[in-house]
N, C-alpha and C. Protein backbone atom coordinates (compact mmCIF):
# COMPACT_ATOMS: atom_id res chain seq x y z
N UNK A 1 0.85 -1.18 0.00
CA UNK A 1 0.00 0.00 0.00
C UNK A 1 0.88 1.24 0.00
N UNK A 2 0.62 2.21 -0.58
CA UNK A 2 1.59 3.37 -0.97
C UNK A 2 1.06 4.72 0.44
N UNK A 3 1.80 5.13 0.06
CA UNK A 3 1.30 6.03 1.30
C UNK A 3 0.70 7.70 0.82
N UNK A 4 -0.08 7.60 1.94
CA UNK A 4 -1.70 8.70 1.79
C UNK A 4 -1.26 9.89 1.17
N UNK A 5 0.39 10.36 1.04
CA UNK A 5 0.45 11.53 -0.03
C UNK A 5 1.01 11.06 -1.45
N UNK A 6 0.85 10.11 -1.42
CA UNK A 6 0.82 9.45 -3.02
C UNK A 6 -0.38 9.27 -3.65
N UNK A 7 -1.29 8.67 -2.42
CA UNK A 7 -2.87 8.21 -3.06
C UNK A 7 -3.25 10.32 -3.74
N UNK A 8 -2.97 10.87 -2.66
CA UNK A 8 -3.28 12.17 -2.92
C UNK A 8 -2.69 12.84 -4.46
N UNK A 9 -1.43 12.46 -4.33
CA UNK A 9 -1.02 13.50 -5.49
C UNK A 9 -1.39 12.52 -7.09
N UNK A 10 -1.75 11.12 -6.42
CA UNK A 10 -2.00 10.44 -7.86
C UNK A 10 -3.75 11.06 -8.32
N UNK A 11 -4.50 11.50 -7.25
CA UNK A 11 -5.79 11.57 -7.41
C UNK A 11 -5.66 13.09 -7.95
N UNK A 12 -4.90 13.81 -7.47
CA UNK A 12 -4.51 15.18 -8.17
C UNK A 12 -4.31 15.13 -9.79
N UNK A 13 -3.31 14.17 -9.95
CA UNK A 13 -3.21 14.35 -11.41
C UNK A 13 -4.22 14.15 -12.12
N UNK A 14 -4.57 13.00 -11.84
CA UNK A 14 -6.05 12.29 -12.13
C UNK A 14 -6.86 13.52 -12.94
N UNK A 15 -7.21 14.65 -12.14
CA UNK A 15 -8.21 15.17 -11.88
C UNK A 15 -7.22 16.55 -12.39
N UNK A 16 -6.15 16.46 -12.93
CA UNK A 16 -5.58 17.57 -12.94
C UNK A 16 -5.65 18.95 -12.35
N UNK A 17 -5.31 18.88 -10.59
CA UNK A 17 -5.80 19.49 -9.75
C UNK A 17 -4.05 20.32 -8.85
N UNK A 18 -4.19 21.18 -8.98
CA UNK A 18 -2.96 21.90 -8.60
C UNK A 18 -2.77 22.03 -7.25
N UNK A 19 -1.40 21.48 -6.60
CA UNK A 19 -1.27 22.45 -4.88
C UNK A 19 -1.87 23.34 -4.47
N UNK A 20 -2.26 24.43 -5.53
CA UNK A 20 -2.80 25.72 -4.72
C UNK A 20 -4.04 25.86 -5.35
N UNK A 21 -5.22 24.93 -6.19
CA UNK A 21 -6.65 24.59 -6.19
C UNK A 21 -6.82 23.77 -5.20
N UNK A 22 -5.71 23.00 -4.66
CA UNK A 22 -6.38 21.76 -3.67
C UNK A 22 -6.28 22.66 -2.02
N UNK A 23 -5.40 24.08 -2.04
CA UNK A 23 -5.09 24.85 -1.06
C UNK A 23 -6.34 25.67 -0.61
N UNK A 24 -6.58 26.14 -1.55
CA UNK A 24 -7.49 27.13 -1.87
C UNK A 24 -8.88 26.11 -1.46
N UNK A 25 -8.77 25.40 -1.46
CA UNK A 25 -10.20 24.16 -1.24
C UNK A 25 -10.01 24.04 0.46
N UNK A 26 -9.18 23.98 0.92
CA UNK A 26 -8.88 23.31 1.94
C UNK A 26 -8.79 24.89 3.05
N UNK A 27 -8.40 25.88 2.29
CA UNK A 27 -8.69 26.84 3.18
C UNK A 27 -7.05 26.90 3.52
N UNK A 28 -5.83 26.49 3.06
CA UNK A 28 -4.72 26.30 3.85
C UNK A 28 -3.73 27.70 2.67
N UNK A 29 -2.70 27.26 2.60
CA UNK A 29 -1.61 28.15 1.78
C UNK A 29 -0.99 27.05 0.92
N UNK A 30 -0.58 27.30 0.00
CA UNK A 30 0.28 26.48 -1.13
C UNK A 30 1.39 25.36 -0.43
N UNK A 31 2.02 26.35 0.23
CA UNK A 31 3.42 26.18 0.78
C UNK A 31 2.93 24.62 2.00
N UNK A 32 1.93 24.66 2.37
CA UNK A 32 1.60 23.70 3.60
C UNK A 32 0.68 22.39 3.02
N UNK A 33 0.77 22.43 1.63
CA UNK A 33 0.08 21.58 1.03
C UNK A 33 1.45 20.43 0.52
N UNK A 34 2.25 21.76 0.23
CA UNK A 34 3.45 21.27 -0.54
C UNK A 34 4.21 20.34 0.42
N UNK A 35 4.37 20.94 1.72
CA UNK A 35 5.13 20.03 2.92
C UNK A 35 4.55 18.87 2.65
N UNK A 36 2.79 18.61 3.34
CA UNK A 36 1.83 17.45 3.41
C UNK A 36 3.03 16.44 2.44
N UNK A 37 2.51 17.31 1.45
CA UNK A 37 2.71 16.32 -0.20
C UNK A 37 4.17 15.28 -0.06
N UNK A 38 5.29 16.08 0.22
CA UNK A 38 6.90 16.04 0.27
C UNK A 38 7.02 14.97 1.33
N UNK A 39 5.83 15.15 2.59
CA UNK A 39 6.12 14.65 3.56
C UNK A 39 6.67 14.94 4.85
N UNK A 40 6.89 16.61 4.36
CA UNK A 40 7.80 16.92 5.55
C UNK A 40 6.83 17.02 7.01
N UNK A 41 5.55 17.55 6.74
CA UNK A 41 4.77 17.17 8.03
C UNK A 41 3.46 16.21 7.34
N UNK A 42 2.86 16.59 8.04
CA UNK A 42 1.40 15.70 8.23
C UNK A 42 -0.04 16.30 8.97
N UNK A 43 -0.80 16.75 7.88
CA UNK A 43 -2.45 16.63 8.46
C UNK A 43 -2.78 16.21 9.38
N UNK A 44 -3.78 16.77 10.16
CA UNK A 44 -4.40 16.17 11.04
C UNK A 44 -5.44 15.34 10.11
N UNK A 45 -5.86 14.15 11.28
CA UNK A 45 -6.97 13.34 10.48
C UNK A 45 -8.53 13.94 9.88
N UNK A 46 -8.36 15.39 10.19
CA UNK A 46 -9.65 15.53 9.94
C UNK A 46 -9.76 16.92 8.68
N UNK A 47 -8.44 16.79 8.29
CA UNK A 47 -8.10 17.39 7.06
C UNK A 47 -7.13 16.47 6.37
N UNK A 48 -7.36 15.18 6.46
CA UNK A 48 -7.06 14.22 5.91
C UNK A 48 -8.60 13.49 5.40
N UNK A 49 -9.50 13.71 5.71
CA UNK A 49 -10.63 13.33 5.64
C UNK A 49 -11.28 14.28 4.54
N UNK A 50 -11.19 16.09 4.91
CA UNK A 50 -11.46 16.56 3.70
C UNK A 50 -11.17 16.21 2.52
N UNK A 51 -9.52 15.91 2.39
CA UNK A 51 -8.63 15.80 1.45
C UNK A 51 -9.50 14.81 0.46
N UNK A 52 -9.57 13.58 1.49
CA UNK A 52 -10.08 12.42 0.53
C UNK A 52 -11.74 12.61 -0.07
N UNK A 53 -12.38 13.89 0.75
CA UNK A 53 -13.59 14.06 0.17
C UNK A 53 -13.51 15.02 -1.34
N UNK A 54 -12.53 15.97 -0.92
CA UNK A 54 -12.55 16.38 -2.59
C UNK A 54 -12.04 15.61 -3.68
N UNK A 55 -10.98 14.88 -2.74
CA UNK A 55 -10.52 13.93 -4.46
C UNK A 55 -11.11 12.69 -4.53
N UNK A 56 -12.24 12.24 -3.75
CA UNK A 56 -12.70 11.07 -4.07
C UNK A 56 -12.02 9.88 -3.58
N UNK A 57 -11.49 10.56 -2.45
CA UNK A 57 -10.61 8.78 -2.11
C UNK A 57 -10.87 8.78 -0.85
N UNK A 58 -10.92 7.80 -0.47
CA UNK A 58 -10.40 7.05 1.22
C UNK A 58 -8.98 7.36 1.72
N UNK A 59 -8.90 8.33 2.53
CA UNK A 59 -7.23 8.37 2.98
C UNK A 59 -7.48 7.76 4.48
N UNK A 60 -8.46 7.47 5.35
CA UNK A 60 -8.32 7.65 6.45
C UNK A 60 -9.53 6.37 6.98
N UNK A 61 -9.08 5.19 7.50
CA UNK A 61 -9.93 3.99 7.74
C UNK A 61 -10.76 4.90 9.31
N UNK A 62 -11.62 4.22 9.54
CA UNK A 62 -12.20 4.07 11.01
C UNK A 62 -11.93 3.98 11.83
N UNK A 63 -11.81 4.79 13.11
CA UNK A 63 -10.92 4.37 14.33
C UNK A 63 -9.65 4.82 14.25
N UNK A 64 -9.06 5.38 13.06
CA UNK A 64 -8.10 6.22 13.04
C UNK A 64 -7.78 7.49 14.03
N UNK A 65 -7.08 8.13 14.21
CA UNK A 65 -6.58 9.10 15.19
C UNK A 65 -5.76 9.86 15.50
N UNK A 66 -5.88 11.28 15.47
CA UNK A 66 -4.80 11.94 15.64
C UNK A 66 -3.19 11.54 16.37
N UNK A 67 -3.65 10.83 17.18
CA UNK A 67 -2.43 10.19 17.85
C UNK A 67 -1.78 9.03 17.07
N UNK A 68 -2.87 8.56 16.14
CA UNK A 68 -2.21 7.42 15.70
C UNK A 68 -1.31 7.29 14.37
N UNK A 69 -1.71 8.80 13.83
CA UNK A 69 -1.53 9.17 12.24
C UNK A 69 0.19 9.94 12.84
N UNK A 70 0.01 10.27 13.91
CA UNK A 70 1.26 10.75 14.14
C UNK A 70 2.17 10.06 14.95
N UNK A 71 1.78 8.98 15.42
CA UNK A 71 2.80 8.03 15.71
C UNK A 71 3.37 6.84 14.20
N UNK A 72 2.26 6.87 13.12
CA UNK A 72 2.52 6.28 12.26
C UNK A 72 3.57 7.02 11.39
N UNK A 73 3.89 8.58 11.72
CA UNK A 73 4.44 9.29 10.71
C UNK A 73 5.89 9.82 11.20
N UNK A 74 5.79 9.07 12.09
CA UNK A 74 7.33 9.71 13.34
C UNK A 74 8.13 8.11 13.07
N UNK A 75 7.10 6.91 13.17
CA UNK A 75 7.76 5.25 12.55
C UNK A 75 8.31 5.21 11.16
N UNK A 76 7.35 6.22 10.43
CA UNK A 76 8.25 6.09 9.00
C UNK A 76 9.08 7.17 8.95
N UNK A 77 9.13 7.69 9.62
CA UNK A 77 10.45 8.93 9.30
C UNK A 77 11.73 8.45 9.95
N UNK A 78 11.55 7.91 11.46
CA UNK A 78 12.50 7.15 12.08
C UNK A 78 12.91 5.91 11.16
N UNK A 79 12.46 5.28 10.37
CA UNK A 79 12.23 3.85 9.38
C UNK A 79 13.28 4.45 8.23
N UNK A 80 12.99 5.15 7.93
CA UNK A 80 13.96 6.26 6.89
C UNK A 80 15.33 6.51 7.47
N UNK A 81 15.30 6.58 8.18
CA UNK A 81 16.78 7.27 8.34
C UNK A 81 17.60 6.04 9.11
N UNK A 82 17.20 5.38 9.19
CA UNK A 82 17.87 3.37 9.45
C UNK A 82 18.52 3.18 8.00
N UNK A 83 19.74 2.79 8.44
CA UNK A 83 20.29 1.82 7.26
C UNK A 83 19.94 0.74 7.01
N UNK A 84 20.43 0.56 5.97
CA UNK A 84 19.85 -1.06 5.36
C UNK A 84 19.52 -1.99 5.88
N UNK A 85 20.98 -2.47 6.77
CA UNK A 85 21.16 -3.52 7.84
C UNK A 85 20.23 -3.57 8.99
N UNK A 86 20.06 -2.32 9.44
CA UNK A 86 19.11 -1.73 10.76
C UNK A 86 17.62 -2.06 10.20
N UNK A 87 17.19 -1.74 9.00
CA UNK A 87 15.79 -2.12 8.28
C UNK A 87 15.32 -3.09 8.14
N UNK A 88 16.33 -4.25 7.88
CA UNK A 88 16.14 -5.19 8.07
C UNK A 88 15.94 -5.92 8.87
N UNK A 89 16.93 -5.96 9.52
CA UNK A 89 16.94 -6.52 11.46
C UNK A 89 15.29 -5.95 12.16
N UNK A 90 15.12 -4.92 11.82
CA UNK A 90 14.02 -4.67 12.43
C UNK A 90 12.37 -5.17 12.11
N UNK A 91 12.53 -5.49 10.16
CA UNK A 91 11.44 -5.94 9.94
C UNK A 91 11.57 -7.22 10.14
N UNK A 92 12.81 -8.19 10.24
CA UNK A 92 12.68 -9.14 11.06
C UNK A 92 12.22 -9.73 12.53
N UNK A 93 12.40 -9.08 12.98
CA UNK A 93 11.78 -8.84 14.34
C UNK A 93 10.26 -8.66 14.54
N UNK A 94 9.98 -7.76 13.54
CA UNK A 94 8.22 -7.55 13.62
C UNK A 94 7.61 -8.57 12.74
N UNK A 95 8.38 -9.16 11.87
CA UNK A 95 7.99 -10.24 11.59
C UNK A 95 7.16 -11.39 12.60
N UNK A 96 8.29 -11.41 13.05
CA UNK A 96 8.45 -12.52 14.26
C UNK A 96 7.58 -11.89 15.46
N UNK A 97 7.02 -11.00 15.50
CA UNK A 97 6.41 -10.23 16.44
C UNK A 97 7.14 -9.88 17.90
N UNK A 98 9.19 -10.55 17.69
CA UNK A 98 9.72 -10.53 18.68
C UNK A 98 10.17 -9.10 19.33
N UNK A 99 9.64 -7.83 20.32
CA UNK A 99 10.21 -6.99 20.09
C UNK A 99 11.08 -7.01 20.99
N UNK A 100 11.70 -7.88 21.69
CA UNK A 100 13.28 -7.83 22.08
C UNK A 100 14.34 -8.58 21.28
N UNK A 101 13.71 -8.38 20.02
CA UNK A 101 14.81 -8.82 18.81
C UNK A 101 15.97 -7.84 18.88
N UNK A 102 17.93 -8.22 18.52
CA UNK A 102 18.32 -7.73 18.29
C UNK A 102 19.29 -8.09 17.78
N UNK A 103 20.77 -7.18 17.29
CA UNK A 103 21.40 -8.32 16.61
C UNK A 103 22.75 -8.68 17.30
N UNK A 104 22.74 -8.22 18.49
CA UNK A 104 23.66 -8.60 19.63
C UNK A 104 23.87 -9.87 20.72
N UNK A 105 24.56 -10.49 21.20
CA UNK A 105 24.12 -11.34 21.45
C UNK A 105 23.65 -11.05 23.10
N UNK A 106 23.01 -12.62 23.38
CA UNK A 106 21.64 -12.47 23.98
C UNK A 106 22.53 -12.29 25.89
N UNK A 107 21.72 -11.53 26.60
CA UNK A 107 22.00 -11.28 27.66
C UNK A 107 21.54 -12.77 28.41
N UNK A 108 23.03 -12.82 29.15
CA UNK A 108 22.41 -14.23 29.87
C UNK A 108 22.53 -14.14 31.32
N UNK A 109 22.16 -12.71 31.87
CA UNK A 109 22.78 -12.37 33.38
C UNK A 109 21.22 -12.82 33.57
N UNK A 110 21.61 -13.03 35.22
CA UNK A 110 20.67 -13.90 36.20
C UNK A 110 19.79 -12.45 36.89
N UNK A 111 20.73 -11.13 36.72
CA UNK A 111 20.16 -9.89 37.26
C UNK A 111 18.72 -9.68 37.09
């Protein structure tokens, strides 16, 4: 699944709809559409909800939440800036649902 400023800017083209028509809709400034877009911040869920009402999409499931859209957006930014090795090790771990996975070896104190 691609993420909610992709679904956005693909529904933009779509619709051949500009940063500052989708600004101007939203009541915001060019410049804060452009971040959204880039990624550098993040909507609240309930201008994430507009978003998907003008362009016709679903950005935002049920039970979603301000707290949760921004803990999801602090995991992929932290997820980003991990190296390769670190990305891995880690989706191994959540794989495994182990989260005292690591790649050190294992503590065997009695403490």
């Amino acid at each position: 699944m691609s993420d909610w400023n992709d679904k956005v800017r693909d529904a933009m083209k779509r619709r051949g709809m500009t940063n500052l028509q989708l600004a101007t809709e939203l009541g915001v400034n060019q410049t804060t559409v452009g971040r959204w877009l880039s990624g550098r911040s993040t909507p609240g869920v309930g201008i994430l909800r507009h978003i998907g009402s003008i362009l016709g999409i679903k950005l935002v499931e049920s039970g979603i939440t301000e707290t949760g859209v921004a803990q999801e957006t602090e995991l992929l930014a932290a997820f980003r800036r991990m190296s390769a090795a670190e990305r891995s090790l880690l989706l191994h771990c959540l794989r495994d649902r182990d989260l005292r996975c690591h790649d050190g070896p294992e503590d065997n104190t009695d403490g």
